[in-house]
C-alpha atoms as a PDB file:
ATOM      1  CA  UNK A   1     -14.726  29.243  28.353  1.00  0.00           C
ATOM      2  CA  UNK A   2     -17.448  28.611  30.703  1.00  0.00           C
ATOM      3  CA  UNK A   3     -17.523  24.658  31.240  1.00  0.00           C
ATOM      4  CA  UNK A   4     -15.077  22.240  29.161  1.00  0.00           C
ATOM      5  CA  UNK A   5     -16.659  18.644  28.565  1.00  0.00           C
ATOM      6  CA  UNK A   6     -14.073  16.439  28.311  1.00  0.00           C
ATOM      7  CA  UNK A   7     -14.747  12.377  29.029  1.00  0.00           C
ATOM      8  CA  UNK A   8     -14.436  10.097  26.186  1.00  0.00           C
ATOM      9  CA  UNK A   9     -15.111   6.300  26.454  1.00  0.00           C
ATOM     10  CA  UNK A  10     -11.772   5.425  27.908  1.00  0.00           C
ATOM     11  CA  UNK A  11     -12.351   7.746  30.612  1.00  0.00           C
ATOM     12  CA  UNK A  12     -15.567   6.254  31.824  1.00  0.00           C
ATOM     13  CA  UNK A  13     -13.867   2.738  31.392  1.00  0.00           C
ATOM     14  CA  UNK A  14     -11.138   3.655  33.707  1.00  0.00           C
ATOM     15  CA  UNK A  15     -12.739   5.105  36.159  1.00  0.00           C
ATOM     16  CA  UNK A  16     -14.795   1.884  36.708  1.00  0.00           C
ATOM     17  CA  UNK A  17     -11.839   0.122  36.354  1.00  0.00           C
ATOM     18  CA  UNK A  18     -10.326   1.845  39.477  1.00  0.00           C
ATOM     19  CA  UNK A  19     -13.423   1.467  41.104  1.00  0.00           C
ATOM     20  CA  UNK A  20     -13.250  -2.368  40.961  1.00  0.00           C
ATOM     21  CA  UNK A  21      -9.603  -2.793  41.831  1.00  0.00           C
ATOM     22  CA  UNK A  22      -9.161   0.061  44.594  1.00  0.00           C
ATOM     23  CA  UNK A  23     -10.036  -2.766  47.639  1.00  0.00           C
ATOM     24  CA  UNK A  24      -7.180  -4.107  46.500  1.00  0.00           C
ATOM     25  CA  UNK A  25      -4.625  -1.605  46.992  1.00  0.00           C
ATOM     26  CA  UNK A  26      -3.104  -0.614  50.107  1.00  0.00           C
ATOM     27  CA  UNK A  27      -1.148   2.706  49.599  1.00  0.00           C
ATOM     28  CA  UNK A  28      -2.154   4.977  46.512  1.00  0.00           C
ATOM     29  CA  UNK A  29       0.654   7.254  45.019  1.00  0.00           C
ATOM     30  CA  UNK A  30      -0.974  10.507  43.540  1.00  0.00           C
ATOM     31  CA  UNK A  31       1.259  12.730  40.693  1.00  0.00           C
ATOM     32  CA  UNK A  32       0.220  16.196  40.513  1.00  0.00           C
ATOM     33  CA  UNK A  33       2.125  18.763  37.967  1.00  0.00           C
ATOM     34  CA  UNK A  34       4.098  21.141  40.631  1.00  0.00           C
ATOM     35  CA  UNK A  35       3.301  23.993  38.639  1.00  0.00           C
ATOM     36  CA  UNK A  36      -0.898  23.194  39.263  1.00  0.00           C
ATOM     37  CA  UNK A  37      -1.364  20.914  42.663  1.00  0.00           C
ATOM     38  CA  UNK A  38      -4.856  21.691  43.178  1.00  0.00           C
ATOM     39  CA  UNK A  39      -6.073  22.102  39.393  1.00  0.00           C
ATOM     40  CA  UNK A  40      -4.472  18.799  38.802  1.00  0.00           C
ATOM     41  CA  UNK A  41      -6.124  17.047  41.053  1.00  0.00           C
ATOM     42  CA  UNK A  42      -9.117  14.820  40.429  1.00  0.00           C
ATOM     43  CA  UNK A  43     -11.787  15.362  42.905  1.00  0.00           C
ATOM     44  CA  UNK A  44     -14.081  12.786  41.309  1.00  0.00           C
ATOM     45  CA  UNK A  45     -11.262  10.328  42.631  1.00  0.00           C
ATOM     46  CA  UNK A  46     -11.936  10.872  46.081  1.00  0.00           C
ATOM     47  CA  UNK A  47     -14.679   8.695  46.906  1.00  0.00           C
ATOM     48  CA  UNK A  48     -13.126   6.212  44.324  1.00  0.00           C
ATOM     49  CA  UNK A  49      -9.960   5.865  46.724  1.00  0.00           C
ATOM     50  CA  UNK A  50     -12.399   5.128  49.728  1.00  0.00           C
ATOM     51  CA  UNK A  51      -9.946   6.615  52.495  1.00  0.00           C
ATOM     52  CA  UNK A  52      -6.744   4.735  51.504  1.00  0.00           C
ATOM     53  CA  UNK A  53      -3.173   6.754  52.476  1.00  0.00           C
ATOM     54  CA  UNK A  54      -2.068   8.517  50.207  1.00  0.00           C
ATOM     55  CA  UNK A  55       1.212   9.910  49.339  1.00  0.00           C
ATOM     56  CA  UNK A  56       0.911  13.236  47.124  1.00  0.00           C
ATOM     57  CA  UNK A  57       3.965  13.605  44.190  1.00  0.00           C
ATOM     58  CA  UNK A  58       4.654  17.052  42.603  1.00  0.00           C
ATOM     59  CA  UNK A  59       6.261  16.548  40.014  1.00  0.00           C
ATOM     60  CA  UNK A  60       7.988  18.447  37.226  1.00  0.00           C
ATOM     61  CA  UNK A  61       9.686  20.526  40.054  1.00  0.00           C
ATOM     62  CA  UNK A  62      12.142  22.010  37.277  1.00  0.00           C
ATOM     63  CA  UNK A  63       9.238  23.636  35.744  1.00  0.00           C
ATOM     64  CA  UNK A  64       7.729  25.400  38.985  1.00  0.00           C
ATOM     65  CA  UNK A  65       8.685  28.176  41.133  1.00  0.00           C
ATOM     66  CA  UNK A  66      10.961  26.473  43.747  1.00  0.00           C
ATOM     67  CA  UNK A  67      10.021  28.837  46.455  1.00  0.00           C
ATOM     68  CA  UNK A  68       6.135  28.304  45.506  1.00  0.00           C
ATOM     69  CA  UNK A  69       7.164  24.673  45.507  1.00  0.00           C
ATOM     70  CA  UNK A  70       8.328  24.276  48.983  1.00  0.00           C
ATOM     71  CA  UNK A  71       5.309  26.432  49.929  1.00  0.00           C
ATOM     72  CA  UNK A  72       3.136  23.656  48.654  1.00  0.00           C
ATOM     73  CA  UNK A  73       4.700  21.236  50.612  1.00  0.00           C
ATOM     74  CA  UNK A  74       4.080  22.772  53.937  1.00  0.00           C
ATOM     75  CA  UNK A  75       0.291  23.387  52.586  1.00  0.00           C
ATOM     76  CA  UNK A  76       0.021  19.448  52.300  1.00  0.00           C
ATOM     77  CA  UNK A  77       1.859  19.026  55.843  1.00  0.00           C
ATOM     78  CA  UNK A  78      -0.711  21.245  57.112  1.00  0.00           C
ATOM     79  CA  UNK A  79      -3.228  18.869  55.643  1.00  0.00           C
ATOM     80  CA  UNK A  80      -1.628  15.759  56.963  1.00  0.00           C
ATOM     81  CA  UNK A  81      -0.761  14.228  53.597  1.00  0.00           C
ATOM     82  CA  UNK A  82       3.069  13.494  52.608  1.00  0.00           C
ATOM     83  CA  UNK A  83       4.357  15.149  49.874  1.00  0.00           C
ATOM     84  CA  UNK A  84       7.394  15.118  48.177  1.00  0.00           C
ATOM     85  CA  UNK A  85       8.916  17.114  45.383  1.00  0.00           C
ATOM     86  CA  UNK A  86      10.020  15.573  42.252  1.00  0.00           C
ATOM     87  CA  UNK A  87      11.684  15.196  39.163  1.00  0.00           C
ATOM     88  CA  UNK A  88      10.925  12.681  36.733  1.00  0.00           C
ATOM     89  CA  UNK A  89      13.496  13.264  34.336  1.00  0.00           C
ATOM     90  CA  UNK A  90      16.416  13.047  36.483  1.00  0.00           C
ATOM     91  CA  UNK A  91      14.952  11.028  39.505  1.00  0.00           C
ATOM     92  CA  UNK A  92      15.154  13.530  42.014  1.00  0.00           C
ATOM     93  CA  UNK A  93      12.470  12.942  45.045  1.00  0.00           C
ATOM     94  CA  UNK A  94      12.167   9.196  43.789  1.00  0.00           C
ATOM     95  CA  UNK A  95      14.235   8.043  46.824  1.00  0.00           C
ATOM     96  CA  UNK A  96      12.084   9.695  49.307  1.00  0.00           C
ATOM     97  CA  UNK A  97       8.727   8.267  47.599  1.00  0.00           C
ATOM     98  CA  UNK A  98      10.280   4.685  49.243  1.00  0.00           C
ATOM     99  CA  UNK A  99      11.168   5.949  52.533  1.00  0.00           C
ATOM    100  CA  UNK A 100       7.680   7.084  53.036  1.00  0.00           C
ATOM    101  CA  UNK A 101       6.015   3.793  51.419  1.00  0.00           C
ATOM    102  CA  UNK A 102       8.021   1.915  53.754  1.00  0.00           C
ATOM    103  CA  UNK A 103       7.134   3.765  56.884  1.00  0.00           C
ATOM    104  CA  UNK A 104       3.659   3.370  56.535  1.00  0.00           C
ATOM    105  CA  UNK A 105       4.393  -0.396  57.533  1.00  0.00           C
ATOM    106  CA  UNK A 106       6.722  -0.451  59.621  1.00  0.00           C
ATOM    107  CA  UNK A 107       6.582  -2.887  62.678  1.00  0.00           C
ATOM    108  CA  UNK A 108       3.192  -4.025  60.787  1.00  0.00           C
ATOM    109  CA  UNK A 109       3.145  -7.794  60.457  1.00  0.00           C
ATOM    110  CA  UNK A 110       1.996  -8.769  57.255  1.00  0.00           C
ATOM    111  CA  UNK A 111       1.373 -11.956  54.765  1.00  0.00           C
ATOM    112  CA  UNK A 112       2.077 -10.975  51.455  1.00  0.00           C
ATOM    113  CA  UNK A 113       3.756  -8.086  49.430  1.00  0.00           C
ATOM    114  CA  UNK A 114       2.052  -4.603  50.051  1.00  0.00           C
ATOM    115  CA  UNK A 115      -0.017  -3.133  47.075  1.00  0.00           C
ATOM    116  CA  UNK A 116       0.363   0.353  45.163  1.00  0.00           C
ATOM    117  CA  UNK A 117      -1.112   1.648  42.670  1.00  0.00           C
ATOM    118  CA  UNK A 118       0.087   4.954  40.618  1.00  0.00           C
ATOM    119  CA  UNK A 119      -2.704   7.633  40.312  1.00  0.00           C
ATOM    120  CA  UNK A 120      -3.114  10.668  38.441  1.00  0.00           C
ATOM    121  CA  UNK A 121      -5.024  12.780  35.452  1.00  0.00           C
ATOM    122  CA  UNK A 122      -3.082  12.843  31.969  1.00  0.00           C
ATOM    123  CA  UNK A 123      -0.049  14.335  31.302  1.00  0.00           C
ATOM    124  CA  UNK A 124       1.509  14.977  35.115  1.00  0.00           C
ATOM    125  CA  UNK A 125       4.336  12.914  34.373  1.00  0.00           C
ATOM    126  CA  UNK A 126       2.996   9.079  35.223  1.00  0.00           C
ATOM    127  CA  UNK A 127       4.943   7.544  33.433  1.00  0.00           C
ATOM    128  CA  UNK A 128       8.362   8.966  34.095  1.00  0.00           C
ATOM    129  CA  UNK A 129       7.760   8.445  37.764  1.00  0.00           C
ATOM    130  CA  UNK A 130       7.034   4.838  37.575  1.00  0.00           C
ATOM    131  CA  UNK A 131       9.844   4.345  35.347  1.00  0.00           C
ATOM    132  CA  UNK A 132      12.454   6.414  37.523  1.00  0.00           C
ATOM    133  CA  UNK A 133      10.578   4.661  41.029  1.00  0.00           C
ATOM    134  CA  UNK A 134      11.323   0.979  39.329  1.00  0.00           C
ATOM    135  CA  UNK A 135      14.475   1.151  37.773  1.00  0.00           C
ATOM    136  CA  UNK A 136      15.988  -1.501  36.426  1.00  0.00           C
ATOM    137  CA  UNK A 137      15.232  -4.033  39.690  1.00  0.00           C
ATOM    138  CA  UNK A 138      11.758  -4.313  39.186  1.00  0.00           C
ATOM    139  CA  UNK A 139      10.183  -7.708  38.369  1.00  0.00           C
ATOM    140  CA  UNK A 140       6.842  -8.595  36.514  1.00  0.00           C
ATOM    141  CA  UNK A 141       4.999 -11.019  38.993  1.00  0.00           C
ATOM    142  CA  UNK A 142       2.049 -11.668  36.220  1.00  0.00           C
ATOM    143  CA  UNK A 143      -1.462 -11.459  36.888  1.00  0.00           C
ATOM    144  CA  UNK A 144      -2.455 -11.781  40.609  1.00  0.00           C
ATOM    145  CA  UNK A 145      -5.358 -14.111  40.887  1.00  0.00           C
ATOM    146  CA  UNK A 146      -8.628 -12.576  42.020  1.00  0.00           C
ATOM    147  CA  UNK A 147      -7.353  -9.110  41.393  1.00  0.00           C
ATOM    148  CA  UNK A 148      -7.107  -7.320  38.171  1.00  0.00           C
ATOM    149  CA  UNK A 149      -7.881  -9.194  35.317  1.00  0.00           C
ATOM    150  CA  UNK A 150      -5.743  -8.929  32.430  1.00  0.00           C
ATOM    151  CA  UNK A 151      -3.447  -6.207  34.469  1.00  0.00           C
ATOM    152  CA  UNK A 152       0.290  -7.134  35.450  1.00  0.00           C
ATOM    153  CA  UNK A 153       1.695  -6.247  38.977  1.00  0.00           C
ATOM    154  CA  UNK A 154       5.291  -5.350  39.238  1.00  0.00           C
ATOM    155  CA  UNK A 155       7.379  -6.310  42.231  1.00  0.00           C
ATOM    156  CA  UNK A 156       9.748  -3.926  43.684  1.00  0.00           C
ATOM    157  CA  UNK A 157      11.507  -3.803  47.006  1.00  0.00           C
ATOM    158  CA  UNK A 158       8.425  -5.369  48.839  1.00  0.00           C
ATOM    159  CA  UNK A 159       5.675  -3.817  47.021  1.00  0.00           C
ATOM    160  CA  UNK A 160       3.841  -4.954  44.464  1.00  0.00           C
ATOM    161  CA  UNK A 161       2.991  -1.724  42.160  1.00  0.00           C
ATOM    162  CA  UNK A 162      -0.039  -1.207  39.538  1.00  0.00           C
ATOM    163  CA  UNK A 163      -0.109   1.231  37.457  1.00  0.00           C
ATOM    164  CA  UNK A 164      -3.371   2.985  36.286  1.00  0.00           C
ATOM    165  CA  UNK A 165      -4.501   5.258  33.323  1.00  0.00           C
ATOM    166  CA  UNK A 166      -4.805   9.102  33.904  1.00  0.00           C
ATOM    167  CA  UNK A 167      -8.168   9.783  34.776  1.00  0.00           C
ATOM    168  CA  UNK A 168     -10.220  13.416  34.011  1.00  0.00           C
ATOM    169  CA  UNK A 169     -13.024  14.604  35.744  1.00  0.00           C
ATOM    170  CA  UNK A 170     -16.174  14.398  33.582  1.00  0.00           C
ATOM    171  CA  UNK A 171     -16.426  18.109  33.527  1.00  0.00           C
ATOM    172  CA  UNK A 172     -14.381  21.224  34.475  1.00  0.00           C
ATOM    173  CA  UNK A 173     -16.618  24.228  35.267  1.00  0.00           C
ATOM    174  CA  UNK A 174     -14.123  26.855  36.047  1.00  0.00           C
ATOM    175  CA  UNK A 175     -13.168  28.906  33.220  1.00  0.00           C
ATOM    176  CA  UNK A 176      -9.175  29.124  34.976  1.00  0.00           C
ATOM    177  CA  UNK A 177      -8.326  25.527  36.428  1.00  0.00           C
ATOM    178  CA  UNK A 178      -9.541  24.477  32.411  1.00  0.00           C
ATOM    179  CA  UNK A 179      -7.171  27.043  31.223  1.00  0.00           C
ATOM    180  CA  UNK A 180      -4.392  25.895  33.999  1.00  0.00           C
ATOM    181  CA  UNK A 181      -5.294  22.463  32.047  1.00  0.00           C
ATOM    182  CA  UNK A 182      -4.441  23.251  28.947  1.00  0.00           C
ATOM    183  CA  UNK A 183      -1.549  25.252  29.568  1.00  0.00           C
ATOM    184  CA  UNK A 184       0.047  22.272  30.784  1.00  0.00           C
ATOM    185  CA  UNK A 185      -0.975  20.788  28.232  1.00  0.00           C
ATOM    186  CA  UNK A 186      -3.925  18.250  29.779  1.00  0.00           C
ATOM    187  CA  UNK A 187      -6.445  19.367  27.556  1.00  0.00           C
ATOM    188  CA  UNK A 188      -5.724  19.422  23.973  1.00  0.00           C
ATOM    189  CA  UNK A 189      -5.231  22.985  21.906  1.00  0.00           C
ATOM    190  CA  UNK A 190      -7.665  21.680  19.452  1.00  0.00           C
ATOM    191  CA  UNK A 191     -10.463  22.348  22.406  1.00  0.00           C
ATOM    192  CA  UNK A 192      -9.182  25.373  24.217  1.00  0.00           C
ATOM    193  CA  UNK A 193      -7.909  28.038  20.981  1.00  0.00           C
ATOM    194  CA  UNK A 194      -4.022  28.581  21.189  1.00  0.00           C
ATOM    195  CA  UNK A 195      -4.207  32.520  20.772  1.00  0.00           C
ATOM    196  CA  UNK A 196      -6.632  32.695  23.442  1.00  0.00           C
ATOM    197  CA  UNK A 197      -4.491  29.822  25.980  1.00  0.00           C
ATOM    198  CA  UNK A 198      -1.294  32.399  24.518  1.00  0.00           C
ATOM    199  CA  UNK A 199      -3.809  35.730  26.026  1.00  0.00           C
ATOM    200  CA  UNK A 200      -4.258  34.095  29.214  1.00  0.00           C
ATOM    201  CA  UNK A 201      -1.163  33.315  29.993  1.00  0.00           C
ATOM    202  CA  UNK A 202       0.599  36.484  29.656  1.00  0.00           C
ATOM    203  CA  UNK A 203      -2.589  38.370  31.541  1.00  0.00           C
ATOM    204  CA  UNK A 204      -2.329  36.724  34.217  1.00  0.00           C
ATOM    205  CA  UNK A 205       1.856  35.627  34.540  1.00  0.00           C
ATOM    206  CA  UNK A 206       3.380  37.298  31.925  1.00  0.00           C
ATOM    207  CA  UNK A 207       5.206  39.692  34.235  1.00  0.00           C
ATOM    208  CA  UNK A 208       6.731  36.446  35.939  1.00  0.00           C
ATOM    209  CA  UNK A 209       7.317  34.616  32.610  1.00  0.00           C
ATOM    210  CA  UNK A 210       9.507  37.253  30.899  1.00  0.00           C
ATOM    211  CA  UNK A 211      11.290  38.364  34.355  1.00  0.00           C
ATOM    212  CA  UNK A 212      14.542  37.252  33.254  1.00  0.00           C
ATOM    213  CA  UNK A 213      14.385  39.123  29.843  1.00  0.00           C
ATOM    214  CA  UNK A 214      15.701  42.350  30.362  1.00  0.00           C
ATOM    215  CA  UNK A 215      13.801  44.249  27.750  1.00  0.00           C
ATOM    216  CA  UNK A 216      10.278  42.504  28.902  1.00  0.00           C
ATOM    217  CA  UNK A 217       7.966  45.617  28.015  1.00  0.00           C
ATOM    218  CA  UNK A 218       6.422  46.469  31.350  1.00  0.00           C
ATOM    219  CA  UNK A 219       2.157  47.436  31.905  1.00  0.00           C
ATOM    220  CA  UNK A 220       1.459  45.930  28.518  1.00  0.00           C
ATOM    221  CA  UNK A 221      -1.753  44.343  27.797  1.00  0.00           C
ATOM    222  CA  UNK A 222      -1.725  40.347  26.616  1.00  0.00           C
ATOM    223  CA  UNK A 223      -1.940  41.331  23.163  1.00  0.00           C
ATOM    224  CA  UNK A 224       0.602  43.774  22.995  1.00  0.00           C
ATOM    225  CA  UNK A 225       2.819  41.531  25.142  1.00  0.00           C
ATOM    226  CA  UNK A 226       2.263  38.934  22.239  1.00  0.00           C
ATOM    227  CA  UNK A 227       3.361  41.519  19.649  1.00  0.00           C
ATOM    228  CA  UNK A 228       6.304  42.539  21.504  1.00  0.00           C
ATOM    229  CA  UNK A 229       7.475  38.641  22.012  1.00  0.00           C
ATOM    230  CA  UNK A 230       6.542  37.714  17.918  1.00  0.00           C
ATOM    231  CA  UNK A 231       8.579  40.911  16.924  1.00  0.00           C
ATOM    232  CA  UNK A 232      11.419  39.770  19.344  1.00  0.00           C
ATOM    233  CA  UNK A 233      11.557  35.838  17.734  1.00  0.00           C
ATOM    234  CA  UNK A 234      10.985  37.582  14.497  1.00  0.00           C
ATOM    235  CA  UNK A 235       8.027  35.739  13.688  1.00  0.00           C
ATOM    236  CA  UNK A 236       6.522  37.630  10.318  1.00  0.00           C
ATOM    237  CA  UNK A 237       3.548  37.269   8.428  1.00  0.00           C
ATOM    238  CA  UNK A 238       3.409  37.375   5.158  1.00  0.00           C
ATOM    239  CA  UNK A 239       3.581  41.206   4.430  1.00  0.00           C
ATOM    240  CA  UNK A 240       5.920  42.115   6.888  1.00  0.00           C
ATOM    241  CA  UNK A 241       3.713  42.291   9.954  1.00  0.00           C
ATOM    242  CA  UNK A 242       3.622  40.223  12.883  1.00  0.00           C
ATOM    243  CA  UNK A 243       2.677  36.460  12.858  1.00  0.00           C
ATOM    244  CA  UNK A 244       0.865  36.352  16.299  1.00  0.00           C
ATOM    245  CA  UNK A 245      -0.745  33.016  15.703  1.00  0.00           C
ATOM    246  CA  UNK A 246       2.882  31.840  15.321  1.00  0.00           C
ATOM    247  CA  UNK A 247       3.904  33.528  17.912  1.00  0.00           C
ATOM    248  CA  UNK A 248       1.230  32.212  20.604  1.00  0.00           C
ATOM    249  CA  UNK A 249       2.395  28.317  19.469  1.00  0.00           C
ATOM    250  CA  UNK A 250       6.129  29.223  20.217  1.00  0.00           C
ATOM    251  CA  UNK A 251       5.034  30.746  23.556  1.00  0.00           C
ATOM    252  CA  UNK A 252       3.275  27.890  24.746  1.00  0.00           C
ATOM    253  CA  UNK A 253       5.740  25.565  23.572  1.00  0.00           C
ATOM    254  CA  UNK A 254       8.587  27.378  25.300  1.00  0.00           C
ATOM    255  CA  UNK A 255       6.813  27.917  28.616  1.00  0.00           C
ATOM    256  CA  UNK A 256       5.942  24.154  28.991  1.00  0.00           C
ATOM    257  CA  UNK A 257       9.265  23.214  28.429  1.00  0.00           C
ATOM    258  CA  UNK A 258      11.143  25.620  30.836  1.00  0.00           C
ATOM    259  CA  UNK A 259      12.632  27.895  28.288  1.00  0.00           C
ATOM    260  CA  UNK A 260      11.124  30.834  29.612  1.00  0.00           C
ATOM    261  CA  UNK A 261      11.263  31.765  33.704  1.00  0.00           C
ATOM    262  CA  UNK A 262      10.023  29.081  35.835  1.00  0.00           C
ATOM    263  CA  UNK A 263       6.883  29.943  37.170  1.00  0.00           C
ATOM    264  CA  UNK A 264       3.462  28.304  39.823  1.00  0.00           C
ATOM    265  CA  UNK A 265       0.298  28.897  38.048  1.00  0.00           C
ATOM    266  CA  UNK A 266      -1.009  27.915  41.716  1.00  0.00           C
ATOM    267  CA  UNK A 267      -0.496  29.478  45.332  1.00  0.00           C
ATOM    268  CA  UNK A 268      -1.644  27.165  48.173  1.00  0.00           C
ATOM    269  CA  UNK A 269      -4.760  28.618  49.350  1.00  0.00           C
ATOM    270  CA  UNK A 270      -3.332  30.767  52.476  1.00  0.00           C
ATOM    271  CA  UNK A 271      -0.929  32.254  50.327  1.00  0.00           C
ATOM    272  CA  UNK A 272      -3.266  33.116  47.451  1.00  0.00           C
ATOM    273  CA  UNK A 273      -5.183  34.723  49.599  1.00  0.00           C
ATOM    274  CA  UNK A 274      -2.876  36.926  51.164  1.00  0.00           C
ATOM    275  CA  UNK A 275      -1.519  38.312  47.926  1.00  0.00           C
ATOM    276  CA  UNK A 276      -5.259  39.191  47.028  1.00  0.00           C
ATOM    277  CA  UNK A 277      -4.638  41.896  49.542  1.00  0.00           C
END
């Protein structure tokens, strides 16, 4: 896979949508997948956010590497951007996401409610965020005049919070952060081929994905990894042999839901380049 073109209509029409309403925010809140921070990233946002602070999220923290995870974090210290790791299932890290929005204001006189609006590309985990960062003692204030037409602000603990849809890049060039994509299941498996996305995935962490299955084969290529894990679930074609196509949907299913060893598909740069050696 050399370039993946992926930017429907709605795309386009959010973008410009953030575009318009981005003066109007005054603290943007940015989910990344824990698993990908950099490949889930948009970097067509950045001149769309125009310099506003920004607090980073990685979420799904119970389907990364926890040591990779607190690497990350340091990585985006370095940088000079909070982050914070959490769980939108069970809440954890939601806590900390206040603290920080509150700090950016403190002593700070100010007129009116501060703004925030919730970033980030498809399937990260919006949703669960906002819902777990809300809770039940949030408050629709309606549309705000002048901003946002049509678009309801929510009022919590000070803030007034807006969400916004996930928003692609119009193109992704590089043949792994589109595969990274997919396997997290950004892209649809209708673009990028499931027994390929199955392939890639066990050449390049299989070792790491099976490391709590003591009898992983070890120095196996991707397809014969693949055979080994069909003939272990039992998955037959008809005929007797091995149902690999099977196989690579059960794979993919089970690593994006945890049921296989939690693993980073991402190092932060100093990292990855140290284990290149």
């Amino acid at each position: 896979m050399q370039e993946i073109q992926w930017f429907p209509g709605h795309m386009a029409k959010a973008k410009r949508h953030l575009s318009e309403i981005v003066r109007y925010l005054d603290l943007l809140i940015e989910v990344r997948d824990a698993r990908i921070p950099l490949a889930s990233h948009n970097d067509d946002l950045e001149p769309i956010l125009d310099k506003k602070p920004v607090i980073v999220l990685l979420n799904k923290i119970d389907l990364a590497d926890s040591a990779v995870t607190g690497q990350w974090c340091h990585w985006f210290k370095d940088q000079k951007i909070p982050a914070i790791e959490v769980n939108g299932k069970n809440g954890k890290g939601v806590e900390e996401i206040w603290k920080i929005a509150a700090g950016q204001y403190d002593g700070k006189a100010s007129g009116r409610a501060k703004r925030i609006g919730v970033v980030g590309i498809p399937n990260v985990g919006k949703s669960s965020i906002l819902n777990r960062l809300l809770g039940t003692g949030a408050a629709r204030t309606g549309n705000t005049p002048g901003v946002t037409r049509g678009k309801q602000w929510i009022k919590h603990r000070g803030f007034e919070i807006l969400d916004t849809p996930g928003l692609m890049p119009p193109k992704i060039n590089s043949r792994s952060e589109g595969y990274k994509l997919a396997l997290i299941g950004t892209i649809r498996d209708e673009i990028v081929p499931v027994y390929d996305l199955a392939l890639y995935l066990l050449e390049n962490y299989g070792a790491s994905l099976f490391a709590r299955e003591a009898s992983a084969p070890k120095q196996l290529s991707p397809e014969e990894q693949l055979l080994w894990f069909a003939e272990k679930r039992k998955f037959l074609a008809k005929g007797g042999g091995a149902d690999l196509n099977r196989a690579a949907v059960a794979l993919l299913h089970e690593f994006r839901n945890g049921r296989l060893n939690r693993i980073t598909l991402e190092l932060p740069p100093a990292a990855a380049a140290e284990s290149a050696y």
